[in-house]
Protein backbone atom coordinates (compact mmCIF):
# COMPACT_ATOMS: atom_id res chain seq x y z
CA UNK A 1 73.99 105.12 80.46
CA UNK A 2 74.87 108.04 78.92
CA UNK A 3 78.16 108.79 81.15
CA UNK A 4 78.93 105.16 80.15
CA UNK A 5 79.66 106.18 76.59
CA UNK A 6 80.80 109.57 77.09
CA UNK A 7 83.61 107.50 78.94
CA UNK A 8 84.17 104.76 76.67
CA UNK A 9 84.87 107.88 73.76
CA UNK A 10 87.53 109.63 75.91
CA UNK A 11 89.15 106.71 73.76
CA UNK A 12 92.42 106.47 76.31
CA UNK A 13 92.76 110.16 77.30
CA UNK A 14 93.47 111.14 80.68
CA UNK A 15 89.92 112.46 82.70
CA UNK A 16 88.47 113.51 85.63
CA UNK A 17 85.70 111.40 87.54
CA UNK A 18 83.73 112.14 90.76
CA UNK A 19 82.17 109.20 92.48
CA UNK A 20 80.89 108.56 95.65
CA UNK A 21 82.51 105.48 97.33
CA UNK A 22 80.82 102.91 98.58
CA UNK A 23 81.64 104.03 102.35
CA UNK A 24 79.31 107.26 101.34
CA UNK A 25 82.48 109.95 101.02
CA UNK A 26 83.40 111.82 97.41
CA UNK A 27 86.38 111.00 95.64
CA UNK A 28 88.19 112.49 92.64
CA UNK A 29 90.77 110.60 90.57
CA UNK A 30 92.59 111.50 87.58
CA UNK A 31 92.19 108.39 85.50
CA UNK A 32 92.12 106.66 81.96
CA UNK A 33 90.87 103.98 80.25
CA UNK A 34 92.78 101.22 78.07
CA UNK A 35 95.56 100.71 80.34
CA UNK A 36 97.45 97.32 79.84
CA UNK A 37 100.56 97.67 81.07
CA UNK A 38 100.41 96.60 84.32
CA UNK A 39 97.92 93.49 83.93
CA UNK A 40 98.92 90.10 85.38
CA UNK A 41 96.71 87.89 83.83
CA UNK A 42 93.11 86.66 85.92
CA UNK A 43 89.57 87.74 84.86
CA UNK A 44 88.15 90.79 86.13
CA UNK A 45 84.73 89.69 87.75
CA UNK A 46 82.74 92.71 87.86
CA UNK A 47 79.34 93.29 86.10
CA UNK A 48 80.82 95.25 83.02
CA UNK A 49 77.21 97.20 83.24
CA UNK A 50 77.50 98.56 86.40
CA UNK A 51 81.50 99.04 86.71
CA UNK A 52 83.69 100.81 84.84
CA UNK A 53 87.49 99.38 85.14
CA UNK A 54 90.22 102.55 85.14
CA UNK A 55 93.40 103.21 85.96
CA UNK A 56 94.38 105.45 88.89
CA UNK A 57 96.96 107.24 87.69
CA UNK A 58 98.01 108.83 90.86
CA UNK A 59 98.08 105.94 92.78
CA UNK A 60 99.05 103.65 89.70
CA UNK A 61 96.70 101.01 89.89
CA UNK A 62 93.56 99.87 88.85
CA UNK A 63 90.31 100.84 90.25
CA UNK A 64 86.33 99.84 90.03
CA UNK A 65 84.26 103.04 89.78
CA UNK A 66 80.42 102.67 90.07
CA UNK A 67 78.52 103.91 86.87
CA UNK A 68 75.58 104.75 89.18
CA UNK A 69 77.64 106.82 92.02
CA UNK A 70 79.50 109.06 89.09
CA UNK A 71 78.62 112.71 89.89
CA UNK A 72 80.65 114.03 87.16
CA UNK A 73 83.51 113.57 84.53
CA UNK A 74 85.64 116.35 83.04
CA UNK A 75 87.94 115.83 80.12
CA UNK A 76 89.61 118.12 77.55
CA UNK A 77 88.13 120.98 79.13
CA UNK A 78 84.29 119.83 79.46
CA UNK A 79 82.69 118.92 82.46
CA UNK A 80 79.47 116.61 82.10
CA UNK A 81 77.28 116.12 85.56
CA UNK A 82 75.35 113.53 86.27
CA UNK A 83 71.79 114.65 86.48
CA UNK A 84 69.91 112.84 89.28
């Protein structure tokens, strides 16, 4: 997926992603990627190809975001849509 990679090369920079969660509403969270500080060990079980593993930075924790919900990402100024 194209967002997939586009995400992976924000390469620990803060972004912007805009998913909708699973109970069908829109969400926005300022996140990045590469986070290790707050780990405690255990093995993430999600399917790596459809979940992408951030950090919420506003509510300081980790969160699952669904590659296939992601209506956009913004980051360093550019905003990429997802174009279903």
């Amino acid at each position: 997926m194209f967002l997939q990679s586009v995400l992976q090369a924000t390469k620990g920079k803060f972004f912007t992603v805009v998913f909708i969660k699973k109970d069908g509403t829109t969400r926005s969270m300022n996140c990045r990627l590469g986070v290790t500080k707050h780990l405690k060990g255990g093995v993430s079980n999600l399917d790596v190809s459809q979940y992408l593993t951030v950090y919420d930075v506003q509510s300081e924790g980790y969160r699952a975001v669904n590659l296939s919900t992601i209506v956009s990402v913004s980051c360093g100024g550019v905003v990429l849509t997802n174009g279903k």
